[in-house]
Protein backbone atom coordinates (compact mmCIF):
# COMPACT_ATOMS: atom_id res chain seq x y z
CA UNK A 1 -62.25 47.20 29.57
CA UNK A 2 -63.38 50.69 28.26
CA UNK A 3 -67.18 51.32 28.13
CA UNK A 4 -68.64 53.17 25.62
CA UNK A 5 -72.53 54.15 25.33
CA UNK A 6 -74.99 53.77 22.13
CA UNK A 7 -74.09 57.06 20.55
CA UNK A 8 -70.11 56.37 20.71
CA UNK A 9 -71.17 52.84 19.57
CA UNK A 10 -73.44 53.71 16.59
CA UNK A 11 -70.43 56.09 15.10
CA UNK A 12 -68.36 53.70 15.29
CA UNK A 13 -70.34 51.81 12.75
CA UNK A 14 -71.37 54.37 11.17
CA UNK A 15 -67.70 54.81 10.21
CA UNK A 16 -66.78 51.07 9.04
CA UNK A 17 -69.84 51.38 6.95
CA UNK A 18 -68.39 54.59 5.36
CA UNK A 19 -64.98 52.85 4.86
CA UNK A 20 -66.93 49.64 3.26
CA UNK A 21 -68.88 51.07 1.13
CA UNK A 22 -65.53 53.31 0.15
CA UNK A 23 -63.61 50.09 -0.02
CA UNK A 24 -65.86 47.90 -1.71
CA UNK A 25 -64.42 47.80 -5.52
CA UNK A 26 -60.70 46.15 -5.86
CA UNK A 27 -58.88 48.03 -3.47
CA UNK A 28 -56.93 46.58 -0.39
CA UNK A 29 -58.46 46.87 3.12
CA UNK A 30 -55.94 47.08 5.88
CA UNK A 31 -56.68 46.78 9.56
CA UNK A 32 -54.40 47.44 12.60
CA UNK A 33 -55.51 45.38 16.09
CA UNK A 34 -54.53 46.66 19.70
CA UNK A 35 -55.40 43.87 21.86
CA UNK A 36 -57.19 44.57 25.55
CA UNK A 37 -54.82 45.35 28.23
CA UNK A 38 -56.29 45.60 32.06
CA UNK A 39 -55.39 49.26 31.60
CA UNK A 40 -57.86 52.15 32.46
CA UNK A 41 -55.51 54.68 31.40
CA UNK A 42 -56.47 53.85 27.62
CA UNK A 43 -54.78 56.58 24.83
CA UNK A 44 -54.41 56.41 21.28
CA UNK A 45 -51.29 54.32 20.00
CA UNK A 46 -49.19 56.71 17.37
CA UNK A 47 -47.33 53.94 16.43
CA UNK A 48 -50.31 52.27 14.10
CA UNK A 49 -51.65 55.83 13.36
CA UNK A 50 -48.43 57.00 12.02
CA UNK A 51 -48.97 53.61 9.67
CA UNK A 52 -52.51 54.36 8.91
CA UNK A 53 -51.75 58.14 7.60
CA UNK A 54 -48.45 56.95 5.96
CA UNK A 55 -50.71 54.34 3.77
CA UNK A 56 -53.46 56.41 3.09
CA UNK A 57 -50.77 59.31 1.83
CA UNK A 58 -50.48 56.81 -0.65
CA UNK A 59 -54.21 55.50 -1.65
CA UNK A 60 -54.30 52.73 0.65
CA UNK A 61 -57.61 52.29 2.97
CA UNK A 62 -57.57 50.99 7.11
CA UNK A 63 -58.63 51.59 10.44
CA UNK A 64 -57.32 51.13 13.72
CA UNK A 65 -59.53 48.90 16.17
CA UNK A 66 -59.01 48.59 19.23
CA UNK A 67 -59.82 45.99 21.80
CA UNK A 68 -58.43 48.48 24.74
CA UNK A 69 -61.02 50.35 24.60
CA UNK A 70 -63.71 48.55 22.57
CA UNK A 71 -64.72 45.02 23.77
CA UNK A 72 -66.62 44.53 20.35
CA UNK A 73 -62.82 45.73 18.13
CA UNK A 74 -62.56 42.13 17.42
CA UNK A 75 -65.77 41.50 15.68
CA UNK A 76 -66.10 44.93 13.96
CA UNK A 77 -62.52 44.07 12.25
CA UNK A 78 -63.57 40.35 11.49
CA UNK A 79 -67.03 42.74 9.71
CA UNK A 80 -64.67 44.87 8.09
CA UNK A 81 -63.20 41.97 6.01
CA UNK A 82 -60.11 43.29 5.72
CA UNK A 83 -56.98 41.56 3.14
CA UNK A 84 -53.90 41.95 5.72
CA UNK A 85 -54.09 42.75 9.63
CA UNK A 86 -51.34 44.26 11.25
CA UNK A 87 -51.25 43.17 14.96
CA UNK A 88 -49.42 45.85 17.60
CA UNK A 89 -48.36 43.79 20.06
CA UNK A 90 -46.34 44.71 23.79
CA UNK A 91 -44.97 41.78 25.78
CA UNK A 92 -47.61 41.97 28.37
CA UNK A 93 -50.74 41.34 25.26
CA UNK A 94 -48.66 38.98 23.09
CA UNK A 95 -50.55 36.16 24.21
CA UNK A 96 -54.01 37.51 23.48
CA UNK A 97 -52.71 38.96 20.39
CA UNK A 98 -52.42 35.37 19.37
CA UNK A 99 -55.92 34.54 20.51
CA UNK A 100 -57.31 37.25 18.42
CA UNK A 101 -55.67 36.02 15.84
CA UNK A 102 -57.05 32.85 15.84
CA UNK A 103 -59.92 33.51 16.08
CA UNK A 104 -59.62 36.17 12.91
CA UNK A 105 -58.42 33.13 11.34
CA UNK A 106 -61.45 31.23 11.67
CA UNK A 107 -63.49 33.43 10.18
CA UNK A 108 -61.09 34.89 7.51
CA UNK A 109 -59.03 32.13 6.59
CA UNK A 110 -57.24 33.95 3.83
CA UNK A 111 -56.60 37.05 6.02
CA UNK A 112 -52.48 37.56 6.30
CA UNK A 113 -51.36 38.44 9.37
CA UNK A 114 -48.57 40.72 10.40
CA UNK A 115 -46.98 41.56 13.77
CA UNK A 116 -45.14 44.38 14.92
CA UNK A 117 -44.20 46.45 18.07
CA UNK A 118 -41.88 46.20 21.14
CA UNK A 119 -42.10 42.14 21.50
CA UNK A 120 -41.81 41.34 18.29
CA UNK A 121 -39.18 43.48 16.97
CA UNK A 122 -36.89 42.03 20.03
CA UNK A 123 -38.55 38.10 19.32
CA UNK A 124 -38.93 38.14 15.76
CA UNK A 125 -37.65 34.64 15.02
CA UNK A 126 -40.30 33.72 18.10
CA UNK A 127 -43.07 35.75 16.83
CA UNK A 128 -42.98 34.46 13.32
CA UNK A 129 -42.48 30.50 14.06
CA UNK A 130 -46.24 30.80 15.05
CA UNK A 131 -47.93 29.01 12.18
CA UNK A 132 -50.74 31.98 12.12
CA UNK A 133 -48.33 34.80 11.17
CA UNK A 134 -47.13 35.62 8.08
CA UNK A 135 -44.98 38.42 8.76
CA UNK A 136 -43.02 40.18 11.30
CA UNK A 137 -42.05 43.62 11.28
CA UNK A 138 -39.47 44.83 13.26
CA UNK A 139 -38.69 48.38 14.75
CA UNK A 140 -40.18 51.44 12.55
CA UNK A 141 -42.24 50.05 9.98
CA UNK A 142 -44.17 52.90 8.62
CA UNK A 143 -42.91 52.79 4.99
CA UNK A 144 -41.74 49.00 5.50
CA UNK A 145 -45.95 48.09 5.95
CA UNK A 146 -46.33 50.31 2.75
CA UNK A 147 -44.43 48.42 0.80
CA UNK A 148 -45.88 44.64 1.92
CA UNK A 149 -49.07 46.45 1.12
CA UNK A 150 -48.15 47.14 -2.24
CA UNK A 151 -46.53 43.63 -2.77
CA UNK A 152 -50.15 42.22 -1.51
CA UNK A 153 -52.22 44.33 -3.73
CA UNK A 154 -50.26 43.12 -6.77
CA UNK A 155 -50.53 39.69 -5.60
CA UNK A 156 -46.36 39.68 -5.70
CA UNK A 157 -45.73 37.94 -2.85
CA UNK A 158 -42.98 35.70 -4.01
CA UNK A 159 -39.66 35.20 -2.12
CA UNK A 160 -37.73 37.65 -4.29
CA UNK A 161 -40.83 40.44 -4.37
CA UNK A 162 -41.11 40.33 -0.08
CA UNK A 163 -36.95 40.00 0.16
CA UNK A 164 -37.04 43.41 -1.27
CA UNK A 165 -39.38 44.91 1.67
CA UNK A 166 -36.98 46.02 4.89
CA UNK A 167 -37.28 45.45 8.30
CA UNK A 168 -39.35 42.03 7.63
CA UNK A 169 -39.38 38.13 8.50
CA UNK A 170 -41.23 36.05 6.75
CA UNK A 171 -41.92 32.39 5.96
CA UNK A 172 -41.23 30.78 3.03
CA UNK A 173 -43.62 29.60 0.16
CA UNK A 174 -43.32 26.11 2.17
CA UNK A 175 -43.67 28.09 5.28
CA UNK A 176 -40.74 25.81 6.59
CA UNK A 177 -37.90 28.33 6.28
CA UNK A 178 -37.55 32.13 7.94
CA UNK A 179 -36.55 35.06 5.84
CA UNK A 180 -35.16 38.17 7.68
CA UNK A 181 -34.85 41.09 4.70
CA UNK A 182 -32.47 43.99 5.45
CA UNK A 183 -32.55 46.29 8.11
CA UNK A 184 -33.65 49.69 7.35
CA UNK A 185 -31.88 52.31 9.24
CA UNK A 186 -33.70 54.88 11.74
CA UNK A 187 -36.01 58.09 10.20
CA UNK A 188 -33.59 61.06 10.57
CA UNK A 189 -34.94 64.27 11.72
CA UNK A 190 -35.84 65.39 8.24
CA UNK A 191 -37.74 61.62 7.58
CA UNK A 192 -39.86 62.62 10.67
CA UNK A 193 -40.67 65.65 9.27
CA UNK A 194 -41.78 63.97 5.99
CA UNK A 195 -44.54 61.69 8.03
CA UNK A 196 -48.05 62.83 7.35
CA UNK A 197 -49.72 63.50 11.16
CA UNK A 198 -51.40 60.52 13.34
CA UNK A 199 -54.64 59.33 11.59
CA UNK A 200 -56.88 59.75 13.99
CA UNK A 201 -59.58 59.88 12.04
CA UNK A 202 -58.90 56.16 11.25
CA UNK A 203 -60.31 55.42 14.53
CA UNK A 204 -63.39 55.58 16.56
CA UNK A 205 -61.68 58.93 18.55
CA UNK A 206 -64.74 59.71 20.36
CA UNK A 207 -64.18 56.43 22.50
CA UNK A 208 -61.20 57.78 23.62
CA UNK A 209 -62.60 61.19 24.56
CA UNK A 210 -65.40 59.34 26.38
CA UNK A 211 -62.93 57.16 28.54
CA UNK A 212 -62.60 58.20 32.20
CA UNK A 213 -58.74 58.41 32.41
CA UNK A 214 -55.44 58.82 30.16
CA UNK A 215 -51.89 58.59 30.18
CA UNK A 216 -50.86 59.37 34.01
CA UNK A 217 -53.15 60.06 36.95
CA UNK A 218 -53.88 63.42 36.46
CA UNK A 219 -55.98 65.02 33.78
CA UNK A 220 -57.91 68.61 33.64
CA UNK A 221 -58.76 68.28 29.42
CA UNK A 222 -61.41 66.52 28.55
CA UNK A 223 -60.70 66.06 24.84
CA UNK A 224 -56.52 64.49 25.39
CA UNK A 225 -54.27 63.50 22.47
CA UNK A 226 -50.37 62.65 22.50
CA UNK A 227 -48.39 64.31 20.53
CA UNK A 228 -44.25 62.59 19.89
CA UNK A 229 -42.31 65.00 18.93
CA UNK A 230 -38.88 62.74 19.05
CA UNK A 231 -37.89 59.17 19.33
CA UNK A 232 -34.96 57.45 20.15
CA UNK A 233 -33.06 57.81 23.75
CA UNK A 234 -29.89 58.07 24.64
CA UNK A 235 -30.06 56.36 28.05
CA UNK A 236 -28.34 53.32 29.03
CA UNK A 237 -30.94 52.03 31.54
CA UNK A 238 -31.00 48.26 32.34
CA UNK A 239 -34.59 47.57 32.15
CA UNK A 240 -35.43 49.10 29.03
CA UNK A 241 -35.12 47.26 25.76
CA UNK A 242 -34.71 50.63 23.49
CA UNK A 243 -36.28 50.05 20.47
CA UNK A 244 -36.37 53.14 18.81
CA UNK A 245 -33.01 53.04 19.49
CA UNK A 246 -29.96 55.37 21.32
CA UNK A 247 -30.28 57.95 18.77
CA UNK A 248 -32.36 61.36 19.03
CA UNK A 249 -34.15 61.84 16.42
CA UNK A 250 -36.43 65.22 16.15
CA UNK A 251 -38.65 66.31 14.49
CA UNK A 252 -38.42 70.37 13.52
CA UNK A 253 -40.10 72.85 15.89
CA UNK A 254 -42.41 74.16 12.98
CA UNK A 255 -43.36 70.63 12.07
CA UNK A 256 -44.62 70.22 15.78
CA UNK A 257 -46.44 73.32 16.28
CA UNK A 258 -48.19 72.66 12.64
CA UNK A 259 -49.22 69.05 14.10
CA UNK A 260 -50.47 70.64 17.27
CA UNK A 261 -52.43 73.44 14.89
CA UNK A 262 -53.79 70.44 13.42
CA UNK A 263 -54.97 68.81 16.56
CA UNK A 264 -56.68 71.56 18.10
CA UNK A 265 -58.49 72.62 14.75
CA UNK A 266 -59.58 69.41 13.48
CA UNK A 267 -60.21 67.71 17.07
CA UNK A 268 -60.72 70.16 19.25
CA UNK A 269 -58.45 69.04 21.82
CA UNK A 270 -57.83 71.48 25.17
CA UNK A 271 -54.95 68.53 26.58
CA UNK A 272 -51.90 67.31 25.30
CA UNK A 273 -49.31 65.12 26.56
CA UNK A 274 -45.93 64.66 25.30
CA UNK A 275 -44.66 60.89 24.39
CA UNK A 276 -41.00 61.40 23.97
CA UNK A 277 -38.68 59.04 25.66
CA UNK A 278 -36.45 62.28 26.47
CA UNK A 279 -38.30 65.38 26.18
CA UNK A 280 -35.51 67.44 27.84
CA UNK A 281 -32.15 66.04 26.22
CA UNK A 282 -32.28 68.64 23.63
CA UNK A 283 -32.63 71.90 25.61
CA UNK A 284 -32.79 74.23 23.51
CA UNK A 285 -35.33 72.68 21.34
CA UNK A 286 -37.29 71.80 24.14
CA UNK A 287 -37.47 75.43 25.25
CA UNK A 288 -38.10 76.92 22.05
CA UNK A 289 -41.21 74.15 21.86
CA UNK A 290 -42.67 75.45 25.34
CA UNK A 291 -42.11 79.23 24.00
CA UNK A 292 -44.26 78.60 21.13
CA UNK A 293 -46.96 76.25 23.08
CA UNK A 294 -46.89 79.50 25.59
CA UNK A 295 -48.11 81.72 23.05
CA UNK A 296 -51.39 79.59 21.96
CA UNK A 297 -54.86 81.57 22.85
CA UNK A 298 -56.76 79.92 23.96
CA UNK A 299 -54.08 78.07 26.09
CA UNK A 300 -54.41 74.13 25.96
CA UNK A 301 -53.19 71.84 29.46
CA UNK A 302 -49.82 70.12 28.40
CA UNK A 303 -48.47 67.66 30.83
CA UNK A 304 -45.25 65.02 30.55
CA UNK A 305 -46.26 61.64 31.93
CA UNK A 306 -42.96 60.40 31.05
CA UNK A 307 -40.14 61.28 29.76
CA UNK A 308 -38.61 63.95 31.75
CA UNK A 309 -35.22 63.05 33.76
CA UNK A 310 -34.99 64.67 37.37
CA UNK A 311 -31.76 65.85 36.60
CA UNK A 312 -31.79 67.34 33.36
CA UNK A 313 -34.43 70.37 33.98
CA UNK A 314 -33.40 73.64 35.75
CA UNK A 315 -35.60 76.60 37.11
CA UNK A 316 -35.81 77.81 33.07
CA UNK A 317 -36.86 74.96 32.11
CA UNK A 318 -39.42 74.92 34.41
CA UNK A 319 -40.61 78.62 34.05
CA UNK A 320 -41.26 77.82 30.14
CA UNK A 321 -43.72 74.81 31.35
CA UNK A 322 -45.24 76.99 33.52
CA UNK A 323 -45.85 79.55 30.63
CA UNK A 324 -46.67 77.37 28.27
CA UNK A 325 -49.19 75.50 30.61
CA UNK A 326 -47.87 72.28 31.38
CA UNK A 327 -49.55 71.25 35.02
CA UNK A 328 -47.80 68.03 35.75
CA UNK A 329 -44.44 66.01 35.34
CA UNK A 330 -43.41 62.86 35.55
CA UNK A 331 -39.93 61.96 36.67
CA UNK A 332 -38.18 58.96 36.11
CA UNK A 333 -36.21 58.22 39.05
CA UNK A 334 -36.35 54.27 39.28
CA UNK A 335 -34.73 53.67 42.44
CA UNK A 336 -34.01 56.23 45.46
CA UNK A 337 -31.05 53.77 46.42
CA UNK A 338 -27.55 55.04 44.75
CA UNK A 339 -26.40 51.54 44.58
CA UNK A 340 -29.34 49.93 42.56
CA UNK A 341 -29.40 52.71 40.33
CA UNK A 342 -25.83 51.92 39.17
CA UNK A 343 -27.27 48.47 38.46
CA UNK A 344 -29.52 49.90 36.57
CA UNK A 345 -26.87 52.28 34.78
CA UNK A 346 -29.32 54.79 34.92
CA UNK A 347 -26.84 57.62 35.66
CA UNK A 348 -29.12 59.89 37.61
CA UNK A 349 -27.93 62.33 40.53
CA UNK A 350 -30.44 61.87 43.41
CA UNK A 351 -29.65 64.90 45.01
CA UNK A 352 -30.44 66.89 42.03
CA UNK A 353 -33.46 65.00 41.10
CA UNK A 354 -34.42 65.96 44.96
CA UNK A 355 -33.80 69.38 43.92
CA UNK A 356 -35.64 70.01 41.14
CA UNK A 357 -38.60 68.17 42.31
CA UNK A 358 -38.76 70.60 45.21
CA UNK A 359 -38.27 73.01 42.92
CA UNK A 360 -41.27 72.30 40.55
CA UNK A 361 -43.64 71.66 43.48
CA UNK A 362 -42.88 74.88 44.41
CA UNK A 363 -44.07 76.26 41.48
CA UNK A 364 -47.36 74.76 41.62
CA UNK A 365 -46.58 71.65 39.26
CA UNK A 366 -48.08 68.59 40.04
CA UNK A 367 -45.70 65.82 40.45
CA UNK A 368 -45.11 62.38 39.71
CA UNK A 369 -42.41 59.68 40.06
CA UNK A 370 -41.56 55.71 39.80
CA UNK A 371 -39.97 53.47 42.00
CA UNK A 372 -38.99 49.91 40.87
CA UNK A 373 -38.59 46.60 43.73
CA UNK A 374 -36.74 44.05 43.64
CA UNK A 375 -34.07 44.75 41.35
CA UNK A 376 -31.18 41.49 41.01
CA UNK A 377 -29.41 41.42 44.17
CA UNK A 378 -31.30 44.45 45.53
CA UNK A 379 -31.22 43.95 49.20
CA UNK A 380 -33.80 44.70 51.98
CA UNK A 381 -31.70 47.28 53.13
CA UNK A 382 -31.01 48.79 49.55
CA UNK A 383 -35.39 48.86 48.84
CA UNK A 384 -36.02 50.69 52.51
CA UNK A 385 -33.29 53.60 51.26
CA UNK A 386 -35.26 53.66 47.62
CA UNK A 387 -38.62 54.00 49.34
CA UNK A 388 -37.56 56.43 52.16
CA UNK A 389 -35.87 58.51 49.28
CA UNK A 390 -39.27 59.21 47.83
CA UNK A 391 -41.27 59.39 51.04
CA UNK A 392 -39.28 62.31 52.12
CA UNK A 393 -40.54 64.04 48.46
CA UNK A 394 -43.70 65.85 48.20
CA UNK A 395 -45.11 63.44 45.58
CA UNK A 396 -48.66 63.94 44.12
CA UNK A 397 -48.35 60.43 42.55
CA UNK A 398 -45.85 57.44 42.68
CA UNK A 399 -45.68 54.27 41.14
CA UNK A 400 -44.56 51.11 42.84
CA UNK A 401 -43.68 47.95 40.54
CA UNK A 402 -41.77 45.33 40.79
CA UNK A 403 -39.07 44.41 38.26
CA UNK A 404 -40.48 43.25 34.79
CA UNK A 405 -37.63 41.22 32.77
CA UNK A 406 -39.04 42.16 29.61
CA UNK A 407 -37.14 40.58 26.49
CA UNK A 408 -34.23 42.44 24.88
CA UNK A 409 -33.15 44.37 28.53
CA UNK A 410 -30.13 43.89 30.27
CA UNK A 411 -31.99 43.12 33.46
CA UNK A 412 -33.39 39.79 31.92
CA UNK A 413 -29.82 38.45 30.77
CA UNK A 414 -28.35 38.94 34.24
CA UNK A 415 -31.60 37.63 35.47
CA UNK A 416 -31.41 34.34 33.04
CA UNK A 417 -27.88 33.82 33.76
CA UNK A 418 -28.33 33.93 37.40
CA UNK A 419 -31.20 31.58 37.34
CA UNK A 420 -33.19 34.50 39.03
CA UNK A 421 -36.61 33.96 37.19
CA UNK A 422 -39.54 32.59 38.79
CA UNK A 423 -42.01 29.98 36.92
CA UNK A 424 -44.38 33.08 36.36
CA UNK A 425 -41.78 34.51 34.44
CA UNK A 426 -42.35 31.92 31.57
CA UNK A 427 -46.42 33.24 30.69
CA UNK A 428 -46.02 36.97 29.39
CA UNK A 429 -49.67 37.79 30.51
CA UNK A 430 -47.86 38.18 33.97
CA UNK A 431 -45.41 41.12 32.61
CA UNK A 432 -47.52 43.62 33.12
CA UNK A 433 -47.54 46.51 36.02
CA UNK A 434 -50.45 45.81 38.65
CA UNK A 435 -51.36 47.94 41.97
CA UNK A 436 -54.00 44.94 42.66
CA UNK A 437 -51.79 41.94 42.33
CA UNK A 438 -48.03 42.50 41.21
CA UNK A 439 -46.78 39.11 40.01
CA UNK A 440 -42.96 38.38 41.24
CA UNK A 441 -41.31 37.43 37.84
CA UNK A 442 -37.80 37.35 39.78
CA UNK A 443 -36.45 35.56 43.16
CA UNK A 444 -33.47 36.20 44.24
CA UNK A 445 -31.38 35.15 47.23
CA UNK A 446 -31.90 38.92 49.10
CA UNK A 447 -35.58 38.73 48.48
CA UNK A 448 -38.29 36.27 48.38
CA UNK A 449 -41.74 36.61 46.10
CA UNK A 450 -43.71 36.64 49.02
CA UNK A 451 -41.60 39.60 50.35
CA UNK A 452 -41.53 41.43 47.51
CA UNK A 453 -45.18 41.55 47.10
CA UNK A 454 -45.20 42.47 50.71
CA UNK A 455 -43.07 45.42 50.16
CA UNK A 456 -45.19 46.85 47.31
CA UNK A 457 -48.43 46.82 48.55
CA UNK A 458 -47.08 48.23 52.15
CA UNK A 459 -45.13 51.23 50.45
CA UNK A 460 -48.38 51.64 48.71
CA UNK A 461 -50.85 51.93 51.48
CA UNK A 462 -47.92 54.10 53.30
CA UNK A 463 -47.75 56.48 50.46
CA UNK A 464 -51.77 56.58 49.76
CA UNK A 465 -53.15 55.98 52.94
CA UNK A 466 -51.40 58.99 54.66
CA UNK A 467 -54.66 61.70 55.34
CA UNK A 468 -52.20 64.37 53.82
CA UNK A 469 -51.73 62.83 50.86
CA UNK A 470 -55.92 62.27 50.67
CA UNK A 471 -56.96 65.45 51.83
CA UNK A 472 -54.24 67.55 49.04
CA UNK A 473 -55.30 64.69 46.20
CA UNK A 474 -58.91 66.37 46.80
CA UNK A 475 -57.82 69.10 44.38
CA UNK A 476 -56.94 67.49 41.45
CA UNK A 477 -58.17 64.23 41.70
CA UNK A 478 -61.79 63.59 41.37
CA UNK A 479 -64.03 61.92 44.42
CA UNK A 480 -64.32 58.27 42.14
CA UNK A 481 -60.52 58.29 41.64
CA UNK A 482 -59.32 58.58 45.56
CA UNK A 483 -62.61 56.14 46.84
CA UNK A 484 -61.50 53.80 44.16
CA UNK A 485 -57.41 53.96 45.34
CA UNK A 486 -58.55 53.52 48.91
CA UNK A 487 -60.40 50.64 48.37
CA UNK A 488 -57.84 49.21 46.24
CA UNK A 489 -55.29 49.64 48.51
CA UNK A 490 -57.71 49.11 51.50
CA UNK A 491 -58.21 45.56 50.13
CA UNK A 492 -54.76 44.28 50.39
CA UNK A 493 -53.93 46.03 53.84
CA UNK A 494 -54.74 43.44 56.40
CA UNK A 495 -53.16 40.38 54.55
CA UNK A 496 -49.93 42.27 54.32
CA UNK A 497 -49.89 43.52 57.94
């Protein structure tokens, strides 16, 4: 969990003081919860911030905690006292979502509860049969959380007044039935626009600063926000559950630079790093984006640690990250095995991906990539071709999962159907990505759990343990990073011999 010292401690309650004392006539206190993930690489969440700035556009007080990076988030909430919590929830923290709530509940009985995020707006109907939720939101829910905000703070909370709100389950005044309200359709480019910036300052930011790593290995900032600039993708990838939907949606170049103005003058920031699903699907946006990052003095570090396809960049492409100061990309390759990644309808050409990776490591980019094991009825043969595929590239970084069946995905009905899924499968606190102990949610007849495990942690020691890799890694990595990876990796060599 993240560690913060006394003066990153004392302004954080310094803060919820502030917002008590500014909250402590009539008005309605709202508080978003993260819930702790065993993640180091701990960044700010846009998708509550976006909520936060959207109610306080309109008068409504709230503050993000989270437990990600602040083992004591739970009890400053329960101190804040707030009316309504909305819970942001991924598959993996789900369950501890629902201890947190709990124990919320115990202390704030009259506290509603709200869920949103990835696994609830695929499980809704699951999410709110709990009997400690109240409501569900599902996909965007900026202006959808508004408006149950308003229905609270008028104390209209009848079946009619929340049927009005879209995007919503809820339970009924006898909390036996389920309500699902209308769907609201997707923010078009000129809604994104209309969103006030991330509320950062709805959050103790300086824990975040103060945190060791950030999205992706690499980092040369030391003051890194994100910055989403579209959502939606147009993919068609098997093991994603796409719930921002197919759709591009983009926001306008000026909006973007004015947000990263913003950012730099009111938080100092010298890194950011891009959270689009698809940075590079709309080319000549994306280009015109770079031109103007290229032309801020003094120059900030940009990197993409995802969202960049191998295939869809090209030498000018790569010359305007250059410019603009990007100094390392991501690229989402999956599989290095032609024939899984037409399972995984991913639609990627390996030999251009091959190319362009060259390509950018040639021009001094630092470069990362994913490979996912075990894919249904991925065979022995099929994994050795994926992993020699990215051996053969001159990777700075790679990650190695296995396959996670998340809800919602493709992967996890041909997985049901097939019978495929292992008894870890049914406890969501094992869908999470691990380089100390990957958990086999999937069997198949091609591939055992103890040989998939095997697999990972060998292509892992074979891909980190190499003195090339260690001695290059010196230069951007720092001395606590590669001692920790070693050991790490050190740790699991002799069982998997």
């Amino acid at each position: 969990m993240g560690k913060y010292n006394f003066k990153t401690f004392f302004i954080a309650e310094i803060k919820i003081f502030v917002f008590k004392l500014y909250d402590s006539g009539e008005k309605m206190k709202t508080a978003l919860f993260i819930p702790y993930l065993p993640d180091e690489n701990t960044t700010p969440s846009l998708g509550p911030l976006y909520i936060l700035s959207v109610l306080e556009k309109n008068g409504i007080d709230g503050f993000l905690f989270d437990e990600r990076i602040d083992n004591k988030a739970l009890d400053k909430l329960i101190a804040y006292n707030p009316d309504l919590v909305g819970v942001s929830s991924v598959t993996p923290a789900y369950l501890r979502s629902l201890k947190a709530v709990k124990k919320i509940k115990e202390i704030l009985p009259n506290v509603k509860i709200a869920f949103g995020g990835a696994h609830p707006s695929i499980l809704p109907e699951s999410v709110i049969s709990e009997q400690l939720v109240d409501y569900v939101f599902i996909g965007e829910s900026e202006f959808s959380f508004l408006e149950l905000c308003k229905k609270i703070q008028e104390n209209n909370i009848s079946r009619e007044s929340l049927s009005q709100v879209k995007n919503l389950f809820f339970k009924t005044g006898s909390g036996c039935g389920i309500v699902q309200t209308p769907k609201q359709p997707f923010l078009e480019n000129k809604d994104l626009d209309g969103l006030p910036f991330p509320a950062f300052h709805r959050m103790n930011i300086d824990l975040y600063f103060s945190n060791s790593q950030t999205h992706g290995l690499f980092k040369r900032g030391k003051r890194i926000l994100p910055i989403m600039t579209s959502r939606g993708c147009p993919s068609t990838c098997t093991f994603c559950c796409r719930v921002m939907g197919r759709k591009i949606r983009s926001r306008s170049v000026e909006n973007v630079m004015a947000e990263v103005d913003y950012l730099i003058k009111n938080y100092k920031i010298d890194e950011i790093y891009f959270e689009d699903d698809n940075f590079t699907v709309l080319r000549e946006r994306a280009l015109e984006i770079l031109d103007r990052m290229a032309a801020i003095k003094p120059a900030v570090y940009l990197k993409f640690a995802n969202g960049i396809r191998a295939d869809l960049v090209d030498r000018k492409i790569l010359e305007a990250m250059k410019k603009a100061n990007v100094y390392a990309l991501s690229f989402g390759i999956e599989s290095g095995s032609p024939k899984t990644l037409l399972k995984m309808k991913k639609g990627l050409n390996l030999e251009k991906a091959k190319e362009n990776i060259l390509l950018a490591k040639s021009m001094g980019f630092l470069v990362g990539s994913n490979c996912i094991i075990g894919y249904p009825e991925e065979t022995i043969e099929d994994i050795k071709e994926s992993i020699d595929f990215f051996m053969k590239l001159p990777l700075d970084s790679m990650a190695i999962v296995n396959l996670v069946p998340f809800p919602g995905t493709e992967a996890r009905s041909s997985c049901e159907s097939k019978g495929y899924l292992t008894e870890k499968a049914k406890n969501f606190d094992n869908y999470y990505f691990s380089i100390n102990n990957p958990i086999p949610l999937i069997k198949t007849p091609m591939l055992s759990e103890n040989e998939l495990v095997s697999i990972i942690h060998k292509t892992y020691n074979r891909m980190y343990l190499r003195p090339a890799w260690i001695i290059r890694s010196i230069k951007h990595l720092s001395l606590s990073q590669i001692i920790k990876g070693i050991k790490t990796l050190m740790l699991k060599k002799e069982k998997y011999k």
